[in-house]
PDB file of N, CA and C in Angstrom:
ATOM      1  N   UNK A   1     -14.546 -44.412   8.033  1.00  0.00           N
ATOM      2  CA  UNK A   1     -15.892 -44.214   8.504  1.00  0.00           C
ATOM      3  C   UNK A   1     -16.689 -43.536   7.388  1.00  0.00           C
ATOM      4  N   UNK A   2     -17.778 -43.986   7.186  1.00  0.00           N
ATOM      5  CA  UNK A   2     -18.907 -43.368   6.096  1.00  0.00           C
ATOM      6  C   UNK A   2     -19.651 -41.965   6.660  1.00  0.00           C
ATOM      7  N   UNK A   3     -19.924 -41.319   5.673  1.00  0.00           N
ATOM      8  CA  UNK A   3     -20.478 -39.876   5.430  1.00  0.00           C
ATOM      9  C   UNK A   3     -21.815 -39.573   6.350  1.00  0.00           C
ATOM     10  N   UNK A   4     -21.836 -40.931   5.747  1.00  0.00           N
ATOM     11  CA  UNK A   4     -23.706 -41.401   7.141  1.00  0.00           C
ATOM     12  C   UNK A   4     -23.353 -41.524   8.176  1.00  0.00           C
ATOM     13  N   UNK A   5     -21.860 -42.318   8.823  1.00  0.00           N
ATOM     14  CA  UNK A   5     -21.802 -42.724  10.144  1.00  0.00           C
ATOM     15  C   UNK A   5     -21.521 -40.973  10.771  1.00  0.00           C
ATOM     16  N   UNK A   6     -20.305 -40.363   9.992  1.00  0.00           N
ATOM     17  CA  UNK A   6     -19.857 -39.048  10.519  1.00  0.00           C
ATOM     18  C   UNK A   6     -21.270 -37.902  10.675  1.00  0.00           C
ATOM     19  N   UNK A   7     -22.242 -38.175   9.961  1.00  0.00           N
ATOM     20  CA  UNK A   7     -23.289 -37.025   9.797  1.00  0.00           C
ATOM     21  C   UNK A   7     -24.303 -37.461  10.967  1.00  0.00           C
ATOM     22  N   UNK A   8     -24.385 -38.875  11.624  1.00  0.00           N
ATOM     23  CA  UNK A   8     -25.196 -39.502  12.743  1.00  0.00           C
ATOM     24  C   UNK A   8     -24.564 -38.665  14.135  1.00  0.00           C
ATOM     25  N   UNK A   9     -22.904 -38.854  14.400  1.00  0.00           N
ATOM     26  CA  UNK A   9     -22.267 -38.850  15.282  1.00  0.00           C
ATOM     27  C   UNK A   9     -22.482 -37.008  15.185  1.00  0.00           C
ATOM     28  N   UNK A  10     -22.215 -36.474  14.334  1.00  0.00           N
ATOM     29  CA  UNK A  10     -22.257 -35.369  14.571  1.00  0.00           C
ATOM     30  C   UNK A  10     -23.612 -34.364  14.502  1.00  0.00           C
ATOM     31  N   UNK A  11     -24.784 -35.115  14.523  1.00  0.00           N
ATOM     32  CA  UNK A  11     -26.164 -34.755  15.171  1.00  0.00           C
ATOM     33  C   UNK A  11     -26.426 -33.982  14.125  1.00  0.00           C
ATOM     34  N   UNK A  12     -26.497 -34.003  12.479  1.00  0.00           N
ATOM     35  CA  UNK A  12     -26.753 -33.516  11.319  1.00  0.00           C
ATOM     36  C   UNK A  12     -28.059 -34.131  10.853  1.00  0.00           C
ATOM     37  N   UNK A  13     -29.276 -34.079  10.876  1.00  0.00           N
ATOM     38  CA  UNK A  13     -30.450 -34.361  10.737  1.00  0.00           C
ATOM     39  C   UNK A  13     -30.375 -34.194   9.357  1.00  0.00           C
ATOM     40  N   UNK A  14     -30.186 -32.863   9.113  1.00  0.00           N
ATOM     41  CA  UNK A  14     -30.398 -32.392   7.270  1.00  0.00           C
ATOM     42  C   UNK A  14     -29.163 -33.210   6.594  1.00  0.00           C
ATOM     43  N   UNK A  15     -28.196 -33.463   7.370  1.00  0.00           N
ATOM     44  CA  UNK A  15     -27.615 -34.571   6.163  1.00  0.00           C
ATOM     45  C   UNK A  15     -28.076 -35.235   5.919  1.00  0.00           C
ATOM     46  N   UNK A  16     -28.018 -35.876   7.093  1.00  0.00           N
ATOM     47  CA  UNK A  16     -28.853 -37.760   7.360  1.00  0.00           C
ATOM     48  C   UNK A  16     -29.393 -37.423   5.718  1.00  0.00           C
ATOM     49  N   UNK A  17     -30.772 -36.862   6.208  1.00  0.00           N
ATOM     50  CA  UNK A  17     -32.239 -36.866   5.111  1.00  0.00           C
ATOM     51  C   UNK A  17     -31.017 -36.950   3.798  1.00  0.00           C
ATOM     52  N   UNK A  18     -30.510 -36.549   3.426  1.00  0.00           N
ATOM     53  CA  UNK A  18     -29.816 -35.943   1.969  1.00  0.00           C
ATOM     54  C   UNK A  18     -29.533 -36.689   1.892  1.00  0.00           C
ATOM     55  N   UNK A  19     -28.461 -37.778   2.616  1.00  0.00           N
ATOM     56  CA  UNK A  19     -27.786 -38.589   2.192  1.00  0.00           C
ATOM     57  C   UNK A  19     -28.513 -39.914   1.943  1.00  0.00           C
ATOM     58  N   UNK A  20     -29.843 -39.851   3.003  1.00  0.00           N
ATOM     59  CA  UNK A  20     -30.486 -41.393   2.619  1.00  0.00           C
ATOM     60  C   UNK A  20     -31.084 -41.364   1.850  1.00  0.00           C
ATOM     61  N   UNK A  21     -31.295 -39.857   1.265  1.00  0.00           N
ATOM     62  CA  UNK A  21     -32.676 -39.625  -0.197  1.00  0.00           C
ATOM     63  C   UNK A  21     -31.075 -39.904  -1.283  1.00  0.00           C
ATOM     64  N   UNK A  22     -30.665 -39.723  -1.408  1.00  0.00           N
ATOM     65  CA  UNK A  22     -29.109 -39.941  -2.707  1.00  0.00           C
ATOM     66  C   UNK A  22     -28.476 -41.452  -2.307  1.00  0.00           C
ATOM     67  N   UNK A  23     -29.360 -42.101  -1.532  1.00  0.00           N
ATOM     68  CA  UNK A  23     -28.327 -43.592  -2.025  1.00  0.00           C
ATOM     69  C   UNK A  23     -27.254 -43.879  -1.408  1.00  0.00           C
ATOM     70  N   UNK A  24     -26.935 -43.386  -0.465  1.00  0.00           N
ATOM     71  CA  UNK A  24     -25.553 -43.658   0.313  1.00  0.00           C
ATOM     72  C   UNK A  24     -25.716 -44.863   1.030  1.00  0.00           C
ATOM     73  N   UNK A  25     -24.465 -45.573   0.870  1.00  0.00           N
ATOM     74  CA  UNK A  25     -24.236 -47.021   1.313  1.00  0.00           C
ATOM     75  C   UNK A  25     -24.654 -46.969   2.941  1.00  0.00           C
ATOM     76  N   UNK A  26     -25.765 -47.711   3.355  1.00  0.00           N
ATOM     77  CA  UNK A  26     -26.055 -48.216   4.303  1.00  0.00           C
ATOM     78  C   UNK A  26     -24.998 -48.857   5.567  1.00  0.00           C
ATOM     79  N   UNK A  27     -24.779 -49.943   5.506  1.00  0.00           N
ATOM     80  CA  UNK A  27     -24.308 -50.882   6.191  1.00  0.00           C
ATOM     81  C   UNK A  27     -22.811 -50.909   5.904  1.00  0.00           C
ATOM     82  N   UNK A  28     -21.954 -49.854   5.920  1.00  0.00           N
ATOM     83  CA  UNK A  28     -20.553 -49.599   5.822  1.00  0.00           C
ATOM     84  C   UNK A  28     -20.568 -49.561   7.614  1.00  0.00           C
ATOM     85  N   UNK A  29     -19.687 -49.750   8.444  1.00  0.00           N
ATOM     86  CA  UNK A  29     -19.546 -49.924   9.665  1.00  0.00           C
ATOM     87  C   UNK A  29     -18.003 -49.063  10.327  1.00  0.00           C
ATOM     88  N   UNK A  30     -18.284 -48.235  11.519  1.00  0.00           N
ATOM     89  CA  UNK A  30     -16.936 -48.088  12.160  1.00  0.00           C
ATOM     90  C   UNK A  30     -15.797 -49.151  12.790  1.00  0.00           C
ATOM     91  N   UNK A  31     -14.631 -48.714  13.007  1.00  0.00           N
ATOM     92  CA  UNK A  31     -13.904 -49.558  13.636  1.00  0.00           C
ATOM     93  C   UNK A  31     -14.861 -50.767  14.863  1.00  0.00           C
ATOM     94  N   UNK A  32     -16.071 -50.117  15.564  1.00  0.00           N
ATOM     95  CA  UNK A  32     -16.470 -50.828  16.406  1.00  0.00           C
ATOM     96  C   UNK A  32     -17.605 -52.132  15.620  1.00  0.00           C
ATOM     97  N   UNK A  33     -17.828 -51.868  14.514  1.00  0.00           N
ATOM     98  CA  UNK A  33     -18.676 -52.640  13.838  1.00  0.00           C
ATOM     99  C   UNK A  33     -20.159 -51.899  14.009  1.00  0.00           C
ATOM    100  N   UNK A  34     -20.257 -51.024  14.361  1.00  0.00           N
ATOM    101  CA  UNK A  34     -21.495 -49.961  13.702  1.00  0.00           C
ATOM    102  C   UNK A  34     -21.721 -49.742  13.064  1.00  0.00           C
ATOM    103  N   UNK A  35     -22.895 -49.909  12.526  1.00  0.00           N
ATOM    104  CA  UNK A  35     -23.507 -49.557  11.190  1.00  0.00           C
ATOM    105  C   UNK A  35     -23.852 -48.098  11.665  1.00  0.00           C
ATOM    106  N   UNK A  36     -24.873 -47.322  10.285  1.00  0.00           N
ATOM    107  CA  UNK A  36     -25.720 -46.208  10.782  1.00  0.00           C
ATOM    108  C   UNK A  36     -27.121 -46.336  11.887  1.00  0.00           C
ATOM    109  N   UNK A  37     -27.188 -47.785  11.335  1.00  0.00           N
ATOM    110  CA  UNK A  37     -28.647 -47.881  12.284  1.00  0.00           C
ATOM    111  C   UNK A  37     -28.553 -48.380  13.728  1.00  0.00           C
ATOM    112  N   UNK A  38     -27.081 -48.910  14.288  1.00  0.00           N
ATOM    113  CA  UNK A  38     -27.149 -48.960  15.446  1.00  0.00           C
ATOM    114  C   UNK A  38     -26.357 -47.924  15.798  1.00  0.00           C
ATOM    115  N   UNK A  39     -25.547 -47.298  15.255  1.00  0.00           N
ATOM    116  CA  UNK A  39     -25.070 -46.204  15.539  1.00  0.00           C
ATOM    117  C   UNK A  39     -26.498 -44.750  16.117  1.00  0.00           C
ATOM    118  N   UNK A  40     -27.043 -45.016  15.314  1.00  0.00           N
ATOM    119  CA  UNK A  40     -28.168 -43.853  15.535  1.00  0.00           C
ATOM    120  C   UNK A  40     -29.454 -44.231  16.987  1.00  0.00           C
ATOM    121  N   UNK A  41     -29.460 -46.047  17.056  1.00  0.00           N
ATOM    122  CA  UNK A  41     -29.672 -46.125  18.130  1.00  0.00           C
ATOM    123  C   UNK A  41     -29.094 -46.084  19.280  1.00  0.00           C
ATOM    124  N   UNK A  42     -27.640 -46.043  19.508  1.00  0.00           N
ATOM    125  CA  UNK A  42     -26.617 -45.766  20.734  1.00  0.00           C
ATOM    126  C   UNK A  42     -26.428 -44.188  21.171  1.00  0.00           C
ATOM    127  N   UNK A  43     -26.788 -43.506  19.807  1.00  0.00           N
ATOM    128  CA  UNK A  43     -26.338 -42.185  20.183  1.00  0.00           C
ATOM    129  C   UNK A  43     -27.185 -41.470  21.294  1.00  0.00           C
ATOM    130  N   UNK A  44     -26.786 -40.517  21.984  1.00  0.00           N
ATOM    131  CA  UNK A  44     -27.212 -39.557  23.249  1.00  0.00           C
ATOM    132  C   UNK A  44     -27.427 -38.477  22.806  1.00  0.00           C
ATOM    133  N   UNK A  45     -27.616 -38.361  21.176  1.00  0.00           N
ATOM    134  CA  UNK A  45     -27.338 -36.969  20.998  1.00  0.00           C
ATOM    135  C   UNK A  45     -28.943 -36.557  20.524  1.00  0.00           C
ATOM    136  N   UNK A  46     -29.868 -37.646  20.276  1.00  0.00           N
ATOM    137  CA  UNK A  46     -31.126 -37.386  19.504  1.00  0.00           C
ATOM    138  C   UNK A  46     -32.253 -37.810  20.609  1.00  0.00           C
ATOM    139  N   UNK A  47     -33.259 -37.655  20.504  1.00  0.00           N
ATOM    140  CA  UNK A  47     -34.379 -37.941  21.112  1.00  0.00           C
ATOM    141  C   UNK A  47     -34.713 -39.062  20.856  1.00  0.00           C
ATOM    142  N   UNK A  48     -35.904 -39.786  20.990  1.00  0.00           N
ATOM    143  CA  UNK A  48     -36.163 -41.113  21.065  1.00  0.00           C
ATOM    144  C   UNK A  48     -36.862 -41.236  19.300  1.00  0.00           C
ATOM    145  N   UNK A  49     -37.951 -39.820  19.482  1.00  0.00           N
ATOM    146  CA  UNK A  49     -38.355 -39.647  18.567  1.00  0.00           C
ATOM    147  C   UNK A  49     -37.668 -39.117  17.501  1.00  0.00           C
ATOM    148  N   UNK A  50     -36.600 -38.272  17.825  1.00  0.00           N
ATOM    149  CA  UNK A  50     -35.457 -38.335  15.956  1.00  0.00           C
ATOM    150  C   UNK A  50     -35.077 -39.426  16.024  1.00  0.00           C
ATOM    151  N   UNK A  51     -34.453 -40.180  16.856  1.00  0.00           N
ATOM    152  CA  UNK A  51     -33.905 -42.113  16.451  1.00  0.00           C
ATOM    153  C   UNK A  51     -34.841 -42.624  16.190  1.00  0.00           C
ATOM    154  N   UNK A  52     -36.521 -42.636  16.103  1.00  0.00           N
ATOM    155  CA  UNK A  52     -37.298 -43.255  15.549  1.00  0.00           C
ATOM    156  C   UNK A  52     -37.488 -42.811  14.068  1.00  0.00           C
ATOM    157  N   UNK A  53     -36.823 -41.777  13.559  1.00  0.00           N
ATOM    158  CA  UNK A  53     -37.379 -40.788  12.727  1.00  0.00           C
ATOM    159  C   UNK A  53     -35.753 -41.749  11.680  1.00  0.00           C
ATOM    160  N   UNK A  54     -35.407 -41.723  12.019  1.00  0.00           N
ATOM    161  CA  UNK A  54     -33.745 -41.790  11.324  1.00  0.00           C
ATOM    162  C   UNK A  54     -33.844 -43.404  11.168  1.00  0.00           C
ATOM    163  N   UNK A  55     -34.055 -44.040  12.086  1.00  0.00           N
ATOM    164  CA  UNK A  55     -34.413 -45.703  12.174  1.00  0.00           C
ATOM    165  C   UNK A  55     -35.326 -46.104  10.929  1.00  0.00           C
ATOM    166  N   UNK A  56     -36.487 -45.658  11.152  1.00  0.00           N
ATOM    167  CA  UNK A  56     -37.452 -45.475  10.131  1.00  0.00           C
ATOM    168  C   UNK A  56     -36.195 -45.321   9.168  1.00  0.00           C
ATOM    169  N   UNK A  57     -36.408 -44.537   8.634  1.00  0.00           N
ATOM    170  CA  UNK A  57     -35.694 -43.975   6.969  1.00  0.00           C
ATOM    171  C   UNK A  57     -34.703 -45.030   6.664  1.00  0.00           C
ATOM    172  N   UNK A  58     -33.715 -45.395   7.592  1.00  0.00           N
ATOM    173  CA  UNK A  58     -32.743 -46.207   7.636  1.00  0.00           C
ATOM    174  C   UNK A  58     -33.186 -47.662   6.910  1.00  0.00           C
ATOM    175  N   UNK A  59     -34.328 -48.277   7.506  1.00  0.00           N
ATOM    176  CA  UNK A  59     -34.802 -49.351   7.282  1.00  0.00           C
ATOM    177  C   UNK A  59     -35.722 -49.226   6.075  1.00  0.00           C
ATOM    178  N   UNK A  60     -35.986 -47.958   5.994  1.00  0.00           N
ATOM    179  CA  UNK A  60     -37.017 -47.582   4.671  1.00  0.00           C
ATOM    180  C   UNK A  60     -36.167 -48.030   3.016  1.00  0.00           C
ATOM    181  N   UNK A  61     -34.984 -47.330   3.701  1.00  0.00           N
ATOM    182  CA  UNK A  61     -33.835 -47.258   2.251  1.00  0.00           C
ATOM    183  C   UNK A  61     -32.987 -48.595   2.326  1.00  0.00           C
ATOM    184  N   UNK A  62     -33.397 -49.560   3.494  1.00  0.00           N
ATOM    185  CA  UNK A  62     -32.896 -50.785   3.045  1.00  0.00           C
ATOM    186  C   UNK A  62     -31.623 -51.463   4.347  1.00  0.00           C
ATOM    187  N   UNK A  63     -31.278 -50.700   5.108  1.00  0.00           N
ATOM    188  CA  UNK A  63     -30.667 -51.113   6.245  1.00  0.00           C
ATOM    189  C   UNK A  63     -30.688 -52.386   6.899  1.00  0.00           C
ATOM    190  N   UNK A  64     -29.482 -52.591   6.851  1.00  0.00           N
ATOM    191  CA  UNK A  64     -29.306 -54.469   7.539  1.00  0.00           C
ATOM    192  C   UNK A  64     -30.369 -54.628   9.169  1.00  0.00           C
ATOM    193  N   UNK A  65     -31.382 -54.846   9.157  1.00  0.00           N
ATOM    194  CA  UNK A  65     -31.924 -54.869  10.446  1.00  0.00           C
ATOM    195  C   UNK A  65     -31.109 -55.341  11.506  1.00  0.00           C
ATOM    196  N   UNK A  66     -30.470 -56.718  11.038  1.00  0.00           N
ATOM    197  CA  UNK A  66     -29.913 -57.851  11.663  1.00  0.00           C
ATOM    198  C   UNK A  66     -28.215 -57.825  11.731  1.00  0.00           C
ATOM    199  N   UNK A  67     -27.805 -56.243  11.623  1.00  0.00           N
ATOM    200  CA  UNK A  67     -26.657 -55.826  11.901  1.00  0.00           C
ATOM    201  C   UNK A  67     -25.875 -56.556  13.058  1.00  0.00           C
ATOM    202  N   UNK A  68     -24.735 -56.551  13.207  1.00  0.00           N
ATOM    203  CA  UNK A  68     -24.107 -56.970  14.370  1.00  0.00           C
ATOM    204  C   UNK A  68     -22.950 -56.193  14.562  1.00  0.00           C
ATOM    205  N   UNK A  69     -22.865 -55.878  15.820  1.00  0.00           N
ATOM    206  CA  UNK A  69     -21.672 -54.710  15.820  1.00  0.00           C
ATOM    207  C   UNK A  69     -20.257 -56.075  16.265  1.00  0.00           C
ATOM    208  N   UNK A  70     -19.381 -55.210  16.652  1.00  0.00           N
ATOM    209  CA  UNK A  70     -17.800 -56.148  17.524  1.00  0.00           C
ATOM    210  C   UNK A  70     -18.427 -56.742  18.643  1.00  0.00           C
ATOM    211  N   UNK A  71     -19.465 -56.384  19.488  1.00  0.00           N
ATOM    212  CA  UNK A  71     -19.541 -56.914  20.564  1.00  0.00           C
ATOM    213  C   UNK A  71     -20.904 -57.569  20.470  1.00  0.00           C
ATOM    214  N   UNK A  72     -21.125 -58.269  19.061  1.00  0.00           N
ATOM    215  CA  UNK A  72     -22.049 -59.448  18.909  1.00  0.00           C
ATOM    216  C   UNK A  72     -23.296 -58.901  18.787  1.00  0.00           C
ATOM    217  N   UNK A  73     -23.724 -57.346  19.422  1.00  0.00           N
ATOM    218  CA  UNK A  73     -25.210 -56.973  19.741  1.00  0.00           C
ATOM    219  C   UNK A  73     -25.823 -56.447  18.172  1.00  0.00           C
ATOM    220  N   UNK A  74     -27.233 -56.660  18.319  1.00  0.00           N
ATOM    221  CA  UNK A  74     -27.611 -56.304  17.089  1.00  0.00           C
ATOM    222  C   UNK A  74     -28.642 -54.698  17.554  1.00  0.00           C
ATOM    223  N   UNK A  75     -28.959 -54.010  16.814  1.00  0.00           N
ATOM    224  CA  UNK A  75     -29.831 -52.861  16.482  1.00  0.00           C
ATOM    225  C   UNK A  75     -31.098 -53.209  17.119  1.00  0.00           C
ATOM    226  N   UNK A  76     -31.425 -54.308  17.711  1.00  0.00           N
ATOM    227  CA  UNK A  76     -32.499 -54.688  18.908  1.00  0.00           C
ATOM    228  C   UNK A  76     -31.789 -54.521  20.403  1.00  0.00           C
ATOM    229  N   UNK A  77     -31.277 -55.669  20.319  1.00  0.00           N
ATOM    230  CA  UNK A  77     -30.513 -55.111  21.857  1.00  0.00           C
ATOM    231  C   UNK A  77     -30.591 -54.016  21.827  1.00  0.00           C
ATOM    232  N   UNK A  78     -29.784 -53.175  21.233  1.00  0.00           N
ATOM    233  CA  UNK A  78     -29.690 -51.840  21.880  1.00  0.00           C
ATOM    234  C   UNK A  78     -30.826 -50.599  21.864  1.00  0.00           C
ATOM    235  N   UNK A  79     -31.872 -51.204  21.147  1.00  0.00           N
ATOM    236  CA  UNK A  79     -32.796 -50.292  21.528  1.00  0.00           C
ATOM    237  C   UNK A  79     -33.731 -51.413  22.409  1.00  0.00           C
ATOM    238  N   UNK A  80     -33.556 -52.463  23.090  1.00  0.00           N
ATOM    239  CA  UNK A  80     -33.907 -53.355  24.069  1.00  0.00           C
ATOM    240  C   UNK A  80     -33.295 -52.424  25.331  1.00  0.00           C
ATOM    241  N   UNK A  81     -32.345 -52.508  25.516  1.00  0.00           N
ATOM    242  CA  UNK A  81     -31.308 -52.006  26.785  1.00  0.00           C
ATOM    243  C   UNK A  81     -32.055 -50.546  26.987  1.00  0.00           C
ATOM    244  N   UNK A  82     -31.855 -50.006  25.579  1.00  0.00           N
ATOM    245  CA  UNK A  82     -32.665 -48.386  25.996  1.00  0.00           C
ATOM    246  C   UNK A  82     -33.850 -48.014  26.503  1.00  0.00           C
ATOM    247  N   UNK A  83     -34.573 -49.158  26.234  1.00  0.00           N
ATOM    248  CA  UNK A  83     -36.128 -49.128  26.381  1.00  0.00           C
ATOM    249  C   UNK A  83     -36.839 -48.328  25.450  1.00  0.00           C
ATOM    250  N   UNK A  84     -36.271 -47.909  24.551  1.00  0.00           N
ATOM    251  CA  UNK A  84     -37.370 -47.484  23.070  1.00  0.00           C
ATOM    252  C   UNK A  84     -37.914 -48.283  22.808  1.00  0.00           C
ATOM    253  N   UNK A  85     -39.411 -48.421  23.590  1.00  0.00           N
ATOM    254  CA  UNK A  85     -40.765 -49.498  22.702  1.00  0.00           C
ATOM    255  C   UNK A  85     -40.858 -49.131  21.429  1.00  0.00           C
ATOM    256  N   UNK A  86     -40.702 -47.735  20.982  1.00  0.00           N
ATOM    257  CA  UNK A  86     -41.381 -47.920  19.575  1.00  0.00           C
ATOM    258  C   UNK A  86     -40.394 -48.156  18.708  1.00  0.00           C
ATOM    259  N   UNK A  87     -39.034 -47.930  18.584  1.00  0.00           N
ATOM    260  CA  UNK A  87     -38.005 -48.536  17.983  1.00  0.00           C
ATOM    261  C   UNK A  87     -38.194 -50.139  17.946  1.00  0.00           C
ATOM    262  N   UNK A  88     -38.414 -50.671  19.322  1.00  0.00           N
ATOM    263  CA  UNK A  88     -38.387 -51.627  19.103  1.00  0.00           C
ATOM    264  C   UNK A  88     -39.325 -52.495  18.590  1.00  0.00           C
ATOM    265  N   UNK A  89     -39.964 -52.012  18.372  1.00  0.00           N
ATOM    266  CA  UNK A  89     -41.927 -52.644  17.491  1.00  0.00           C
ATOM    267  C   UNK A  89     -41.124 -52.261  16.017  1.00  0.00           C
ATOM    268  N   UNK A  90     -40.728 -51.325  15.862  1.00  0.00           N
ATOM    269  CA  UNK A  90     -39.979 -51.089  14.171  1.00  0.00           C
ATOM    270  C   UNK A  90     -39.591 -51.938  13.504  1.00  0.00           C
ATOM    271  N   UNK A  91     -38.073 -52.330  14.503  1.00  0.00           N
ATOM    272  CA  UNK A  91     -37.001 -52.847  13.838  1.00  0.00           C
ATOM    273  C   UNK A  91     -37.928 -54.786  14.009  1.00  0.00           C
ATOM    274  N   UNK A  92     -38.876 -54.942  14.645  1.00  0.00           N
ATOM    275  CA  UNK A  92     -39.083 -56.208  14.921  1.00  0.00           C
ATOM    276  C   UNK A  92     -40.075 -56.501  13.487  1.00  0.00           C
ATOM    277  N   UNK A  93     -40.926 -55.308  13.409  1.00  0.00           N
ATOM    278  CA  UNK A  93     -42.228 -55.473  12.325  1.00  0.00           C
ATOM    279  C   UNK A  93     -40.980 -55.274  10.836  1.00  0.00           C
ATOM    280  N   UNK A  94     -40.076 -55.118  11.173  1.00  0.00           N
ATOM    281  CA  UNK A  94     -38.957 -54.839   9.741  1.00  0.00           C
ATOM    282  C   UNK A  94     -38.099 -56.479   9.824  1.00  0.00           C
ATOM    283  N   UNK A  95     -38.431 -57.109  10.578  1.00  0.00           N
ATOM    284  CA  UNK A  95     -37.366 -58.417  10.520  1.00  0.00           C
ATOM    285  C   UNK A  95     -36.704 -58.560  11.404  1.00  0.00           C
ATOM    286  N   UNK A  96     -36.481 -57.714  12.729  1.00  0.00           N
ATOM    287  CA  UNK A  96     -34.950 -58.238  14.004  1.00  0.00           C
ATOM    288  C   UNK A  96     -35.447 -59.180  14.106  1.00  0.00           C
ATOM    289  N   UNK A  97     -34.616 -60.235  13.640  1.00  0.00           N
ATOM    290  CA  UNK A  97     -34.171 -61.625  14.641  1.00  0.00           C
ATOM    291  C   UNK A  97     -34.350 -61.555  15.587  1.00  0.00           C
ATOM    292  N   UNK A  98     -35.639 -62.323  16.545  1.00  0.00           N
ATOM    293  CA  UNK A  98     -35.861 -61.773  18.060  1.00  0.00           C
ATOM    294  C   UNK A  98     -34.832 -63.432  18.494  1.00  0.00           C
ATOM    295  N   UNK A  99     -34.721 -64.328  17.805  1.00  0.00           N
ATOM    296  CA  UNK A  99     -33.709 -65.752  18.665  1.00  0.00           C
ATOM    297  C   UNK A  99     -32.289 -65.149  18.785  1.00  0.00           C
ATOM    298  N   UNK A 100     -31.682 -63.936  18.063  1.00  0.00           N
ATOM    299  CA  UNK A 100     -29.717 -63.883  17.717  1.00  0.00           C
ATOM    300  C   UNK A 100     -29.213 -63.999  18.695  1.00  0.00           C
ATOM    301  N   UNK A 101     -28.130 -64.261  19.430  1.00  0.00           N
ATOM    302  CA  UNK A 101     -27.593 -64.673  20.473  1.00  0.00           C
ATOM    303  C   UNK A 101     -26.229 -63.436  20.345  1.00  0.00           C
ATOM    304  N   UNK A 102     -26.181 -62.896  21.324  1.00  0.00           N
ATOM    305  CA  UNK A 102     -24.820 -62.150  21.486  1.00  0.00           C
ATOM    306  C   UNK A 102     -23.496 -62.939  21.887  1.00  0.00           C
ATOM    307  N   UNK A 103     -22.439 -62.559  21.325  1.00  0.00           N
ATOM    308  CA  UNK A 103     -21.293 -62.804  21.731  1.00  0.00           C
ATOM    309  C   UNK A 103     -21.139 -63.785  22.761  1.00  0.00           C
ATOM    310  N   UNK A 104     -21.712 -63.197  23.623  1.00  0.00           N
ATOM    311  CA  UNK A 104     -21.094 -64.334  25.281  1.00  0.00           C
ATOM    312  C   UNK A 104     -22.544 -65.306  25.268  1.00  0.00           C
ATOM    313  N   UNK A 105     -23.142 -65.770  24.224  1.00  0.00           N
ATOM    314  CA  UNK A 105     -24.080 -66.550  24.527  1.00  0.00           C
ATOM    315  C   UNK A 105     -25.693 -66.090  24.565  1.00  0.00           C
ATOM    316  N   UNK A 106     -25.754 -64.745  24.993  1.00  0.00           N
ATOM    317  CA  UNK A 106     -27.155 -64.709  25.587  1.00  0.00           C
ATOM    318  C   UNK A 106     -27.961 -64.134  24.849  1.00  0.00           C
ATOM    319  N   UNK A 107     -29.200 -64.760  25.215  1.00  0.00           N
ATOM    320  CA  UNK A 107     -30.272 -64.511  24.240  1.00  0.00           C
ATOM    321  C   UNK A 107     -30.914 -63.491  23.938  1.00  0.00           C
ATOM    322  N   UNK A 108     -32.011 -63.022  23.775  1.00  0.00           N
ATOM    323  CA  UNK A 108     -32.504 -61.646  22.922  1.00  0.00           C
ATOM    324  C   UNK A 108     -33.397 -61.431  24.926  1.00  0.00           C
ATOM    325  N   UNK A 109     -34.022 -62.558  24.800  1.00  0.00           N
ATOM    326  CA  UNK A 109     -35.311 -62.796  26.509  1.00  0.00           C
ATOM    327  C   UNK A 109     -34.037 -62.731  27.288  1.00  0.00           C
ATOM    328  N   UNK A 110     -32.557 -62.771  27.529  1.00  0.00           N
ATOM    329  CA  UNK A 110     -31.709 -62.742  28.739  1.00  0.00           C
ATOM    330  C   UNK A 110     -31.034 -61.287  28.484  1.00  0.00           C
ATOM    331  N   UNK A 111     -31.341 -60.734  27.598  1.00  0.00           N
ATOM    332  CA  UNK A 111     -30.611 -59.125  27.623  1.00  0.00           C
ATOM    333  C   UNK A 111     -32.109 -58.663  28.362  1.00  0.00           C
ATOM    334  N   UNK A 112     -33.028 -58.619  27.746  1.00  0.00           N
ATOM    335  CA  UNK A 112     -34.446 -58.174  28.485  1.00  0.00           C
ATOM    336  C   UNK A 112     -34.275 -57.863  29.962  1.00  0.00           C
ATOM    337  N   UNK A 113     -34.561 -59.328  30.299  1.00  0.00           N
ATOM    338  CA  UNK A 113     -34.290 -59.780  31.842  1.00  0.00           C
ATOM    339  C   UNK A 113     -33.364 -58.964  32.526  1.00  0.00           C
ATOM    340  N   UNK A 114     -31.934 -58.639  32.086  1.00  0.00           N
ATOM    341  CA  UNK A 114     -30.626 -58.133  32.773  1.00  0.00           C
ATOM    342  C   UNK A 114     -31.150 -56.339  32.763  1.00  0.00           C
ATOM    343  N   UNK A 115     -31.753 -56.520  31.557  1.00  0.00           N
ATOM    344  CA  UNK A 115     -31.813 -54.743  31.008  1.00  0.00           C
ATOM    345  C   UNK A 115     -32.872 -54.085  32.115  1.00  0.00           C
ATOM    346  N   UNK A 116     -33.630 -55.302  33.131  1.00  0.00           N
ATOM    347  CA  UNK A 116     -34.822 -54.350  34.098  1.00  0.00           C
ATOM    348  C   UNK A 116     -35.664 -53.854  33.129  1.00  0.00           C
TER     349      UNK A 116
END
């Protein structure tokens, strides 16, 4: 696991910043296929507005928008499912693939739908 993924999970803000101002590899992923940037959108540990704050930077310094974790979902879904509008105006005005299809088939408009 990367320095970025361990400094996300463990709710380190002042790393984060350090590490994305010094160049640290982006898109290195955990066993689950997490990157930092969907990692930072799954987490429970930040506000909507530090995951907008960290998202931002993430995508600033170059972050795979169009990530895909093990279970097919990308860094939209899951701030789709969460209901972060403004994450999700981000990652869309940055490039998410609004057609990608998850794992079992379904579309970006059928996670919506399910998500209420």
């Amino acid at each position: 696991m990367s320095l970025l993924l361990l400094s996300i999970y463990g709710e380190n803000v002042g790393l984060i910043k350090y590490l994305l101002e010094n160049h640290i590899a982006l898109n290195n992923s955990n066993c689950f296929g997490e990157t930092p940037l969907i990692k930072a959108i799954r987490s429970n540990k930040y506000t909507e507005e530090q995951k907008f704050y960290i998202v931002k930077r993430l995508l600033e310094k170059g972050s795979n928008v169009n990530s895909i974790d093990n279970s097919g979902r990308s860094p939209l879904v899951y701030a789709i499912d969460h209901k972060y509008t403004s994450i999700v105006k981000l990652l869309i005005k940055n490039g998410a693939n609004i057609y990608i299809k998850s794992k079992d088939g379904k579309s970006l408009l059928e996670n919506v739908i399910n998500s209420g």
